[in-house]
Protein backbone atom coordinates (compact mmCIF):
# COMPACT_ATOMS: atom_id res chain seq x y z
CA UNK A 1 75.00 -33.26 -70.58
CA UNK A 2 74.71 -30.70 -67.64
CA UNK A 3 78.21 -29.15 -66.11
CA UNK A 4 80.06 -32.01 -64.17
CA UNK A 5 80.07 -30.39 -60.34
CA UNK A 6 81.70 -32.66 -57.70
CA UNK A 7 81.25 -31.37 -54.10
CA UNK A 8 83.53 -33.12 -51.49
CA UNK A 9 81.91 -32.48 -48.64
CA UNK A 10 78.27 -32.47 -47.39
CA UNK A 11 78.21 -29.82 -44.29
CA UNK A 12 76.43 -26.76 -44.66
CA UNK A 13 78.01 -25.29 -47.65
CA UNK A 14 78.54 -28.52 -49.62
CA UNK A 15 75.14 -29.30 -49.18
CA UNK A 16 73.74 -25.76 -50.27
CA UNK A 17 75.98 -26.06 -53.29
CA UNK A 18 74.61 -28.93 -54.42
CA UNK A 19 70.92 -28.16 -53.90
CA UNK A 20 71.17 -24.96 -55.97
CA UNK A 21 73.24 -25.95 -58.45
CA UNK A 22 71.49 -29.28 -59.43
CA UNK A 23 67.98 -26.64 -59.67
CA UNK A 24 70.30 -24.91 -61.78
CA UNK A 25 70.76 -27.71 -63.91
CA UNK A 26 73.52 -29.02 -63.06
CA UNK A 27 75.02 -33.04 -62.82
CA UNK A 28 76.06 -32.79 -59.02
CA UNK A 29 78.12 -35.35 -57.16
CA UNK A 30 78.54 -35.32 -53.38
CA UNK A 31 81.11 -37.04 -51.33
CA UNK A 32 80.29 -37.00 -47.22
CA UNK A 33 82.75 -39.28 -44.89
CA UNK A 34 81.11 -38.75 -41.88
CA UNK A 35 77.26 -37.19 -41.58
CA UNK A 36 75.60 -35.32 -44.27
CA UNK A 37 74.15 -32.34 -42.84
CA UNK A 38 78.19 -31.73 -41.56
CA UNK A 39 80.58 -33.27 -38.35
CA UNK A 40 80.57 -29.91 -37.25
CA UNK A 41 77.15 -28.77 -37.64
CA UNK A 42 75.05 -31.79 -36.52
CA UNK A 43 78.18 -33.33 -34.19
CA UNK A 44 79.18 -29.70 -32.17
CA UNK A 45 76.52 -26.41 -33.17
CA UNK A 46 73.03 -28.64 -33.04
CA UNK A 47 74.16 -31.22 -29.37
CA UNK A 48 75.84 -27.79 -28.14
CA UNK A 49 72.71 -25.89 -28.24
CA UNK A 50 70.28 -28.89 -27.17
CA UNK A 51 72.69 -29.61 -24.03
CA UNK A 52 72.23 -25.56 -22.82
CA UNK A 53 68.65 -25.53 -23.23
CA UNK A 54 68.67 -28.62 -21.34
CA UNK A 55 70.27 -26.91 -18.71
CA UNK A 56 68.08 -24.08 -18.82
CA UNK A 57 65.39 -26.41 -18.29
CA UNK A 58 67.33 -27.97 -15.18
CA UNK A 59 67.48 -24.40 -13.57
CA UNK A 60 64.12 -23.23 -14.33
CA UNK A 61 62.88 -26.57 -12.36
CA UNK A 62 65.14 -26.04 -9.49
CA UNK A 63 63.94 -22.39 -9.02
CA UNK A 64 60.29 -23.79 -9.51
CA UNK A 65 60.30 -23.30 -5.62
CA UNK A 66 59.95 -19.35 -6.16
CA UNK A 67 57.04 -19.99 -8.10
CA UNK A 68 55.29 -21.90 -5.21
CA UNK A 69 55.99 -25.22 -6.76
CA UNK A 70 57.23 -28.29 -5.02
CA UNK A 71 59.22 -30.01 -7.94
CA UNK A 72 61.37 -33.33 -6.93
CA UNK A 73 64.24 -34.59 -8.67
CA UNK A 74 66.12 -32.40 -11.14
CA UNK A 75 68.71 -34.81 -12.55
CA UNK A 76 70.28 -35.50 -15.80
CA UNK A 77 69.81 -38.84 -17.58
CA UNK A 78 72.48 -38.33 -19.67
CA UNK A 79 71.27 -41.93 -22.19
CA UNK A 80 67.67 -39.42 -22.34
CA UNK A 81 69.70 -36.33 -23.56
CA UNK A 82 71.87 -38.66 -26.02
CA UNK A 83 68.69 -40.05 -27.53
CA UNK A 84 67.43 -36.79 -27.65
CA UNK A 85 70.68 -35.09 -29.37
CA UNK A 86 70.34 -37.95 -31.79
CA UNK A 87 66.80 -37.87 -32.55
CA UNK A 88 67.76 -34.28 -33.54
CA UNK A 89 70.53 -35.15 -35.67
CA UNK A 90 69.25 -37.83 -37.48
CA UNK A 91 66.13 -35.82 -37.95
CA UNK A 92 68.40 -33.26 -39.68
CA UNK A 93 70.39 -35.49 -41.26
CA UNK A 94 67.28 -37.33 -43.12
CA UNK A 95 65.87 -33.93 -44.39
CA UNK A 96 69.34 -32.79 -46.10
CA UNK A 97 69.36 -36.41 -47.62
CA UNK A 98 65.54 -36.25 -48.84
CA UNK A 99 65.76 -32.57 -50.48
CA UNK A 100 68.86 -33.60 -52.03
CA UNK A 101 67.72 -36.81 -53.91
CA UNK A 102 64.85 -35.10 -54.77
CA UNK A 103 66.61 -33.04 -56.81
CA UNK A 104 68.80 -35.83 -58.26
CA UNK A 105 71.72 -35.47 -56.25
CA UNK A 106 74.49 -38.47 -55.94
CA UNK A 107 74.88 -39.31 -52.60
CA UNK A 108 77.95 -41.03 -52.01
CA UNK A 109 80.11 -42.21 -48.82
CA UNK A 110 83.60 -42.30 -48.23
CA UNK A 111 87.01 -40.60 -48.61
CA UNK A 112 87.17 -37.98 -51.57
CA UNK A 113 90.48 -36.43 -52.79
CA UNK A 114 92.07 -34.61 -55.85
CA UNK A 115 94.05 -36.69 -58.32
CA UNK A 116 94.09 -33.63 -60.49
CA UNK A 117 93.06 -30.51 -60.96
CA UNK A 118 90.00 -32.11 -63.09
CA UNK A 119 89.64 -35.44 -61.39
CA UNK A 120 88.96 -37.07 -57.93
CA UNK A 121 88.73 -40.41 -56.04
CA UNK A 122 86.21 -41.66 -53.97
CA UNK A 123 87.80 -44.36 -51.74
CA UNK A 124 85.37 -46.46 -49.78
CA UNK A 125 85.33 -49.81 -48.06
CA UNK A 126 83.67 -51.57 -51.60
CA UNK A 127 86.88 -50.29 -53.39
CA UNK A 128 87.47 -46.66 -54.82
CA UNK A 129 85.82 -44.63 -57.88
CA UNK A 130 87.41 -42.24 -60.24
CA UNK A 131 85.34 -38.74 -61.37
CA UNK A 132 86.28 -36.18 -63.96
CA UNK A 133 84.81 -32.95 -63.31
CA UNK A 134 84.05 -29.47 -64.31
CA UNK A 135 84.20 -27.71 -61.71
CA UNK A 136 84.71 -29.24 -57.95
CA UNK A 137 83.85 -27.80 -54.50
CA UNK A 138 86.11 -28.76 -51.38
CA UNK A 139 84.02 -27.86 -47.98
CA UNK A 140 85.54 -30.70 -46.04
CA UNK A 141 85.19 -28.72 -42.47
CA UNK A 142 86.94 -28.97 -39.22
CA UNK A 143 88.05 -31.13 -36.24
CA UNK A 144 88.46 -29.99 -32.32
CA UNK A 145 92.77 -29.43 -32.44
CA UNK A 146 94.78 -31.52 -29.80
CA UNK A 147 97.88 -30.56 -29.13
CA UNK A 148 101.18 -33.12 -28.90
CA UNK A 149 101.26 -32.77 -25.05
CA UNK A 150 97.46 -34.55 -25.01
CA UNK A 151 95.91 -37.69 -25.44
CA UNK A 152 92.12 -37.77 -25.15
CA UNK A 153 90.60 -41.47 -23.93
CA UNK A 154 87.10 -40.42 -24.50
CA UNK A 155 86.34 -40.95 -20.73
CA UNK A 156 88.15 -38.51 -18.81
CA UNK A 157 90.33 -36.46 -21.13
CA UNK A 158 87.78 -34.97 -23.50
CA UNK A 159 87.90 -33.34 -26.90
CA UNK A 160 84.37 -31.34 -27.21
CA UNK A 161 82.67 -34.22 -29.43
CA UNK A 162 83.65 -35.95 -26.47
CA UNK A 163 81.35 -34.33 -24.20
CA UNK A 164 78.04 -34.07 -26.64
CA UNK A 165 77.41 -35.42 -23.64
CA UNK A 166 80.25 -37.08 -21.73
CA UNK A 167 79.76 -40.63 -20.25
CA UNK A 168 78.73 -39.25 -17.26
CA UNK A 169 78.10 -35.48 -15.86
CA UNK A 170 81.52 -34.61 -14.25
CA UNK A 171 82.06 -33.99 -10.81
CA UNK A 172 84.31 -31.56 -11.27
CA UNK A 173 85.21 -30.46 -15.18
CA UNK A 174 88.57 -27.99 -16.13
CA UNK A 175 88.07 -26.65 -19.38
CA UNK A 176 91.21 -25.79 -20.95
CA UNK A 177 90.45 -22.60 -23.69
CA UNK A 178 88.66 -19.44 -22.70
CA UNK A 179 87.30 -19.03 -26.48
CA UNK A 180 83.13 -19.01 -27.48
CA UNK A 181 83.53 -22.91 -27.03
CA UNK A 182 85.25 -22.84 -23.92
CA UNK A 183 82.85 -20.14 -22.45
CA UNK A 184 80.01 -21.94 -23.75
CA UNK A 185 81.02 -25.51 -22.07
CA UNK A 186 81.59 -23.43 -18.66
CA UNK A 187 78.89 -22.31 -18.23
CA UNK A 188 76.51 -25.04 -19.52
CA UNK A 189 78.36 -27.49 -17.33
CA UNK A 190 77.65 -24.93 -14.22
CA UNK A 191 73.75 -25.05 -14.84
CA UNK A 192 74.47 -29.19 -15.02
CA UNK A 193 75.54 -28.97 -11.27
CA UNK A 194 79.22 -29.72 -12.30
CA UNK A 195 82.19 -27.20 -10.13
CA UNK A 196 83.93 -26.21 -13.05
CA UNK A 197 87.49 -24.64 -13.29
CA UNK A 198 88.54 -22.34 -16.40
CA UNK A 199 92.23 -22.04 -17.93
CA UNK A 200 92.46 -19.04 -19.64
CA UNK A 201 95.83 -18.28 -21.41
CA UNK A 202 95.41 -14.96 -21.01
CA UNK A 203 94.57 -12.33 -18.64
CA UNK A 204 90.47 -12.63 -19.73
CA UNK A 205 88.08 -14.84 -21.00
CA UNK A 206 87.28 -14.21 -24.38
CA UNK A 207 90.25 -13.04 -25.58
CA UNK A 208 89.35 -11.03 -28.82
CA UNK A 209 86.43 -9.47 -27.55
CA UNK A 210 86.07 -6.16 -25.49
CA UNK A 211 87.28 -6.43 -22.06
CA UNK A 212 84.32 -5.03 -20.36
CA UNK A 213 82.06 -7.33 -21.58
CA UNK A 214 84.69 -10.26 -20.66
CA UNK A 215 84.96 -8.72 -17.41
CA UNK A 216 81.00 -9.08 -16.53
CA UNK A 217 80.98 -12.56 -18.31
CA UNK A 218 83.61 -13.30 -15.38
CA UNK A 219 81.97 -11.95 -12.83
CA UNK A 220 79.46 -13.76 -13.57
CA UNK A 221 81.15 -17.03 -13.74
CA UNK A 222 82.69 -16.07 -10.08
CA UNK A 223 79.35 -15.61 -8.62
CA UNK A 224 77.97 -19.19 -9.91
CA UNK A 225 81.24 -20.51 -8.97
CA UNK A 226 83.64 -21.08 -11.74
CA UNK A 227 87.22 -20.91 -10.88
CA UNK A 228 89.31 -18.83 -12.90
CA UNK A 229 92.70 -19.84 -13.60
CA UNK A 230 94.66 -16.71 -15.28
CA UNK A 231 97.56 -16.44 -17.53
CA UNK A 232 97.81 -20.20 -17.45
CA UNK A 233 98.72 -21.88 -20.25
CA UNK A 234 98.32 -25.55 -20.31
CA UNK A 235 101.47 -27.75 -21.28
CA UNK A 236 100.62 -31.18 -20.07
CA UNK A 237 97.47 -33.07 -18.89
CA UNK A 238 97.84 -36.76 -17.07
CA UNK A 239 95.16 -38.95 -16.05
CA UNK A 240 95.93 -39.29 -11.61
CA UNK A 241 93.47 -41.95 -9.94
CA UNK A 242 89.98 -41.40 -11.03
CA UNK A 243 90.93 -38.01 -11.81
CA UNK A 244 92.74 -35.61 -14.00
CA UNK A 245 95.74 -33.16 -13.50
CA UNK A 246 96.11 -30.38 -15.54
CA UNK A 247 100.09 -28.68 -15.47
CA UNK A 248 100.79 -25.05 -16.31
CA UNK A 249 103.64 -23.44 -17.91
CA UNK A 250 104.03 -21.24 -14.71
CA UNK A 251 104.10 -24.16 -12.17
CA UNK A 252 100.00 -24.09 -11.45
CA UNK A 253 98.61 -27.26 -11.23
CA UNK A 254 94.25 -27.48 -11.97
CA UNK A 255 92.90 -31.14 -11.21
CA UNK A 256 89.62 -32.46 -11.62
CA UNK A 257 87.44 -35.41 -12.04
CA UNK A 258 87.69 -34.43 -16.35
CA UNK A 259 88.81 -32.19 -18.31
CA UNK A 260 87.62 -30.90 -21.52
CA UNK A 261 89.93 -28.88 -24.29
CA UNK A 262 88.07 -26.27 -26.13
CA UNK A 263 91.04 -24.72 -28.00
CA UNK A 264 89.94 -24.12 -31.08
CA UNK A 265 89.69 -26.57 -34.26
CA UNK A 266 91.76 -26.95 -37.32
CA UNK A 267 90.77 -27.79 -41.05
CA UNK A 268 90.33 -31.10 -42.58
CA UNK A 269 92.67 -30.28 -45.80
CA UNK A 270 95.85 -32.73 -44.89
CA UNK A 271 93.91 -35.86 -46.40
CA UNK A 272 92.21 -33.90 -49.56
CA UNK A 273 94.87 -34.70 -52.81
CA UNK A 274 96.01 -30.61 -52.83
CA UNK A 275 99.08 -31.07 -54.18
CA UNK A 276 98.10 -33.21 -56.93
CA UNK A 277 96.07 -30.47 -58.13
CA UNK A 278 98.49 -27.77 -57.62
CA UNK A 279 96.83 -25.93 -54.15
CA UNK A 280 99.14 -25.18 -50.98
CA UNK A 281 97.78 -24.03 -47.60
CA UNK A 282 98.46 -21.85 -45.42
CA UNK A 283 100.29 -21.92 -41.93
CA UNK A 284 96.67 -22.61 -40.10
CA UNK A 285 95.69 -25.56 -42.39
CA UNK A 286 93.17 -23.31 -45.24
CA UNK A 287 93.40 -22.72 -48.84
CA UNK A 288 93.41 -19.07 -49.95
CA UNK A 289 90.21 -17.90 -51.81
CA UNK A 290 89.28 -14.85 -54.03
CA UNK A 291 85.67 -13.24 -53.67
CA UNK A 292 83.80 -15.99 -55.79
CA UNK A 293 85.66 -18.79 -53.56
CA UNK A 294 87.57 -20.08 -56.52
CA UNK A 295 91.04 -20.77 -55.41
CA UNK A 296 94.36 -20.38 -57.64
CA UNK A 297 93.09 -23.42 -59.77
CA UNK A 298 90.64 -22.65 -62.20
CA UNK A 299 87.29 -24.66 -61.23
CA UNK A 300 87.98 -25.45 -57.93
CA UNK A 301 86.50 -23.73 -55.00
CA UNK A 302 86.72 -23.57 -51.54
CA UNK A 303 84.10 -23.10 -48.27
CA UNK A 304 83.37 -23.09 -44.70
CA UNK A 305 86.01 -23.62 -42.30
CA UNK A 306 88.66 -24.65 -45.44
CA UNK A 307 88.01 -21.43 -46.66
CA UNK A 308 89.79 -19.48 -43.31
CA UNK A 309 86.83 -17.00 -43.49
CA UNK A 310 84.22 -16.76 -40.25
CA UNK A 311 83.83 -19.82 -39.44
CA UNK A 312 79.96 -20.04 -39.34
CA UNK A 313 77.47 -22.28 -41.31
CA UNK A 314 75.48 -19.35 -42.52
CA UNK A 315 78.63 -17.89 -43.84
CA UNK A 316 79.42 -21.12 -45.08
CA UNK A 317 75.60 -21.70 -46.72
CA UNK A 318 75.74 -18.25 -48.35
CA UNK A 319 79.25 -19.49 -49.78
CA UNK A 320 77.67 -22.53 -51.18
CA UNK A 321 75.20 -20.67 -52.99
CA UNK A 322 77.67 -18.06 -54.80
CA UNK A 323 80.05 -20.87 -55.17
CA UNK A 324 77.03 -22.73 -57.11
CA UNK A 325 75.95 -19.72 -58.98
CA UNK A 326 79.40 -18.89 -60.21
CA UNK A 327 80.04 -22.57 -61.93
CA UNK A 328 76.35 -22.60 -63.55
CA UNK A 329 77.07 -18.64 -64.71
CA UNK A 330 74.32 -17.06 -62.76
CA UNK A 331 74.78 -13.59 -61.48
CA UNK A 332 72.42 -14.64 -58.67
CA UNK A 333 70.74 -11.75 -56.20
CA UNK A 334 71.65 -8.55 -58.19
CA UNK A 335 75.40 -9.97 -58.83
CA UNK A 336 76.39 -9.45 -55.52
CA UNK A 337 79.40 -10.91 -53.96
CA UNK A 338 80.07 -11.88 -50.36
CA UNK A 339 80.98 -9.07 -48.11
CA UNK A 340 82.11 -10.61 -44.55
CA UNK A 341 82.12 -7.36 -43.03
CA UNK A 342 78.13 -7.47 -42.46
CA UNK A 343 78.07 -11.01 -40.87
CA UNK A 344 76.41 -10.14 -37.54
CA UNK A 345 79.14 -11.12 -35.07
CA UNK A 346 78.90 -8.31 -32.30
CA UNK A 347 76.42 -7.15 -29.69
CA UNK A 348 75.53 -3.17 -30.64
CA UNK A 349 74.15 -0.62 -28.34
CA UNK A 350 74.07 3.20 -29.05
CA UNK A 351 73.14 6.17 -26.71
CA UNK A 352 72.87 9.65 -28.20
CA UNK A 353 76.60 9.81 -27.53
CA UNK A 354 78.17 6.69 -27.13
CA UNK A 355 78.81 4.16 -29.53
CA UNK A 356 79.62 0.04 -28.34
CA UNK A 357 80.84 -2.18 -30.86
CA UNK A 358 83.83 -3.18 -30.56
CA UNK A 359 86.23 -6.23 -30.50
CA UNK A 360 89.09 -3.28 -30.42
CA UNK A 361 90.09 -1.12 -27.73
CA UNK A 362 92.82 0.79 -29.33
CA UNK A 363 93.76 3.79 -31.47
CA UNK A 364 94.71 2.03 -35.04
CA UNK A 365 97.18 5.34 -34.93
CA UNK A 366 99.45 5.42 -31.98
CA UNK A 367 97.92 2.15 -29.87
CA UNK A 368 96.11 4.18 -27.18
CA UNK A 369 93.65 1.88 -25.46
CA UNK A 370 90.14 3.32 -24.36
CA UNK A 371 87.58 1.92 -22.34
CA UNK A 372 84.52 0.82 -24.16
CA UNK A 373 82.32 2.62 -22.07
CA UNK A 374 84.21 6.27 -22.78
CA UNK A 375 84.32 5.90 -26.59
CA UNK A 376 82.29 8.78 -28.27
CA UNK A 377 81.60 9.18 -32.00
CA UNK A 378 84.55 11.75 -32.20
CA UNK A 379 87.12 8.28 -31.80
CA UNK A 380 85.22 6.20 -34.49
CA UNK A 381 86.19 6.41 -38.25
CA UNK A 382 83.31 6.64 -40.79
CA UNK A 383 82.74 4.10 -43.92
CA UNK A 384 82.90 7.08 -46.14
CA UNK A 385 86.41 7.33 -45.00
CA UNK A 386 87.52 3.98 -44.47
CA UNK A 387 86.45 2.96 -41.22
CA UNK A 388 84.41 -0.38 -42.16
CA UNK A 389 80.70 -0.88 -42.18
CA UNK A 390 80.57 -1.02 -38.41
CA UNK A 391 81.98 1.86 -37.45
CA UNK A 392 84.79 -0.12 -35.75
CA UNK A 393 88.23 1.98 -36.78
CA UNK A 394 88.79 3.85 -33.63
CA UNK A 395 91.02 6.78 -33.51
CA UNK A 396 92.63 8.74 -30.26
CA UNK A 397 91.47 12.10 -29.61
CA UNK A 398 95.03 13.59 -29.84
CA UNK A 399 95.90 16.17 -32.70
CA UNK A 400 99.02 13.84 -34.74
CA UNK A 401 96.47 11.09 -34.90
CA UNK A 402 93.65 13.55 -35.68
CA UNK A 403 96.03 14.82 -38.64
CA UNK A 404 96.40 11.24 -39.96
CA UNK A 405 92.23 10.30 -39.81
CA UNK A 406 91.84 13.38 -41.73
CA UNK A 407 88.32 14.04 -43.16
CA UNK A 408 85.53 14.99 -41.12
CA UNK A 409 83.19 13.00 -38.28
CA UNK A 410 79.80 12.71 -38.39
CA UNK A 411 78.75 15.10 -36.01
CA UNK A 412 81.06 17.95 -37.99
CA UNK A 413 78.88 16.42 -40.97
CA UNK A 414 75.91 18.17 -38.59
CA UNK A 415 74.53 14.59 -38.40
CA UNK A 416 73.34 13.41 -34.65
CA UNK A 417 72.82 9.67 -34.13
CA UNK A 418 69.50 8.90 -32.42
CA UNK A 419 69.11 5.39 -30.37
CA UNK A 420 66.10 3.75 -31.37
CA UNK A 421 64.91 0.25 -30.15
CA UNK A 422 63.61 -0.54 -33.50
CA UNK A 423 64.65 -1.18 -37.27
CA UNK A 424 64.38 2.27 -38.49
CA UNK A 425 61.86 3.44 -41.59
CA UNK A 426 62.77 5.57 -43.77
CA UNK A 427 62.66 8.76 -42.33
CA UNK A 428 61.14 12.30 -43.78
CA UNK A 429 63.84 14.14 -42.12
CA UNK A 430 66.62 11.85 -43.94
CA UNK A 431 68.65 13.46 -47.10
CA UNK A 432 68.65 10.37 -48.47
CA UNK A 433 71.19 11.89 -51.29
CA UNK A 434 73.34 12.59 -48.47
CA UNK A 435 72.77 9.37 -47.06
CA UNK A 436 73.96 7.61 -50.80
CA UNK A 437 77.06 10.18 -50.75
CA UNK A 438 78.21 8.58 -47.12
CA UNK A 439 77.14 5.35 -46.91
CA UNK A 440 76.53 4.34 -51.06
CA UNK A 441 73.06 3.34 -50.63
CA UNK A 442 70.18 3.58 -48.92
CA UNK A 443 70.34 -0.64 -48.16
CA UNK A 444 74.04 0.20 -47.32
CA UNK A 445 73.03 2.49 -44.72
CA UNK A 446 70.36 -0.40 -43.18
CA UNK A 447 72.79 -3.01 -43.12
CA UNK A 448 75.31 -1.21 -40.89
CA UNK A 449 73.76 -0.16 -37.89
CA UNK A 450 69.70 0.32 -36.62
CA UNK A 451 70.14 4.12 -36.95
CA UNK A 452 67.93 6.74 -37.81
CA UNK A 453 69.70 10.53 -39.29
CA UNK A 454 68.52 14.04 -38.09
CA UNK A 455 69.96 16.90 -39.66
CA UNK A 456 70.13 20.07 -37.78
């Protein structure tokens, strides 16, 4: 009999995980409440991503004009873009399920928890079932948070699977969160035809990212628009007539015809039988992971969103596969393990002497902030000397802090950083034992940046 593998879950890593492991031989199990393919995946990434190109579309027509053609219409039929969204996800949906069984995976629906840390329960509307298991993998996802001062009605008070696509394209929408999601609503709402009105908490849009790139995504909102409501923190949201009023700590009030709250999402691990099997959580709702994804308990792991690593699904599909590897005692590609470091999350550009890429803007030394645009290789801390495999540890030019980076920067190395606009080769002027002595190996040295190295 193969190793027992139960997999509560069936999003993006649950499903990898059980695809590799059962070619590895093993006797998988999978639990899905909701949609296998993942609630998050096929119910906010996939009808996200449809809904903006959809837009796209809808602005291409109406500047058709330019173009010297007379187009009509230019409306959305918002029961054409549902049936569309679902053909998609059930399209999806019915592949994950066909690979799966194929490889003689157990489908199953309902609610799965721990009863131990070897057993689970599948509780369904037929009754429940019992499993014992070898090894178990929780990837149970996430859900849109609502605060206590919020009730959405699915009509006018919207969560974001709410709005995948509303009832009816709003008049006038208020997105409360200035996050990716929020961001990404405002402006695919704006190319819908819908005035839009954006809370942001703080004193820019995209909080965590550099402020000159939140300060052209702004402008750019402005000019198509989008009103920007600053340092406003919502506190309370009322339905008023056919409309909505959103109330801000500070006394502003926003109303609108909806509103839509983008601020941020929280794990599904209140429901999942952790304490039975001896796993707490953190404050923010995940369970604490070492580098194979194996939590405290041996044999049960953790992945995607539960996990409190980036939550992506090709993060969470790579975790799958290490996560099946581990159990079935494969070393997998070269015995790697996950690095998060070189998930591609930023936007990169590099001059001969500039470097952008940055979600900081501040010495890590003495808190100095710099604009992005005047940060030179002489403020950025190498990966040789523990800087990160972006380059991202900035430094101040000043001498304390200089004291305290210690070692040397690349261009006292005699190394010059040349821009090129595609994936380097490797290079006859590159030391490439020089190279290993920096940056460990020559793959190393690929996966950070598009560079290529002159010595002088």
């Amino acid at each position: 009999m193969g190793t027992r593998f139960l997999v509560i879950g069936g999003g993006p890593a649950g499903q990898t995980a059980a695809s590799v492991a059962a070619g590895l031989g093993a006797d998988v199990t999978l639990i899905e409440r909701d949609v296998l393919g993942g609630a998050a995946h096929l119910w906010d990434c996939v009808p996200s991503k449809a809904m903006i190109a959809t837009g796209g579309e809808l602005q291409a027509l109406l500047r058709s004009g330019d173009m010297g053609i007379a187009a009509q219409g230019g409306v959305i039929d918002v029961d054409a873009l549902r049936a569309r969204m679902v053909g998609i996800q059930e399209h999806l949906r019915d592949d994950v399920q066909t690979l799966l069984e194929s490889q003689g995976v157990r489908i199953l629906h309902g609610v799965g928890r721990l009863t131990s840390p070897t057993s689970a329960r599948l509780e369904h509307d037929g009754g429940a079932e019992d499993f014992a298991f070898d090894a178990v993998l929780l990837s149970t996802g996430s859900r849109p948070r609502i605060p206590d001062w919020v009730q959405p009605d699915g009509e006018r008070i919207l969560t974001t699977r709410d709005a995948y696509p509303p009832p009816t394209v709003p008049e006038h929408l208020v997105v409360v969160g200035s996050g990716v999601t929020g961001v990404e609503f405002t402006h695919m709402f704006t190319t819908f035809g819908s005035r839009v009105s954006l809370v942001v908490s703080r004193q820019q849009v995209l909080p965590t990212k550099d402020p000159e790139v939140a300060a052209v995504l702004e402008a750019s909102f402005l000019d198509r628009g989008v009103e920007l409501h600053k340092g406003a923190r919502a506190t309370a949201i009322r339905r008023e007539g056919d409309g909505v009023v959103v109330e801000c700590h500070d006394g502003r009030v926003v109303r609108g015809s909806h509103v839509l709250l983008a601020i941020g999402s929280i794990p599904n691990s209140d429901s999942l039988g952790l304490e039975a099997a001896g796993l707490t959580t953190t404050e923010w709702g995940t369970v604490p992971i070492d580098h194979n994804c194996l939590t405290a308990v041996p044999g049960i792991y953790v992945a995607g969103d539960l996990s409190g690593k980036l939550p992506l699904s090709s993060v969470a599909s790579m975790q799958g596969r290490k996560i099946a590897e581990h159990v079935m005692g494969s070393t997998g590609i070269d015995g790697r393990l996950l690095d998060y470091d070189k998930v591609p999350k930023q936007t990169v550009k590099f001059n001969r002497r500039n470097i952008f890429a940055r979600d900081h803007n501040q010495c890590q030394y003495c808190g100095k902030k710099f604009p992005t645009s005047e940060l030179s290789l002489d403020h950025v801390i190498p990966r040789s000397q523990g800087g990160g495999t972006t380059w991202d540890n900035i430094v101040c030019s000043c001498v304390d802090c200089n004291v305290r980076k210690g070692g040397r920067t690349p261009r006292q190395a005699n190394m010059t950083l040349i821009r090129r606009p595609e994936k380097p080769r490797r290079s006859p002027m590159l030391n490439l034992k020089l190279t290993q002595k920096k940056y460990h190996s020559w793959q190393s040295f690929l996966d950070n940046a598009y560079w290529n190295v002159e010595l002088k």
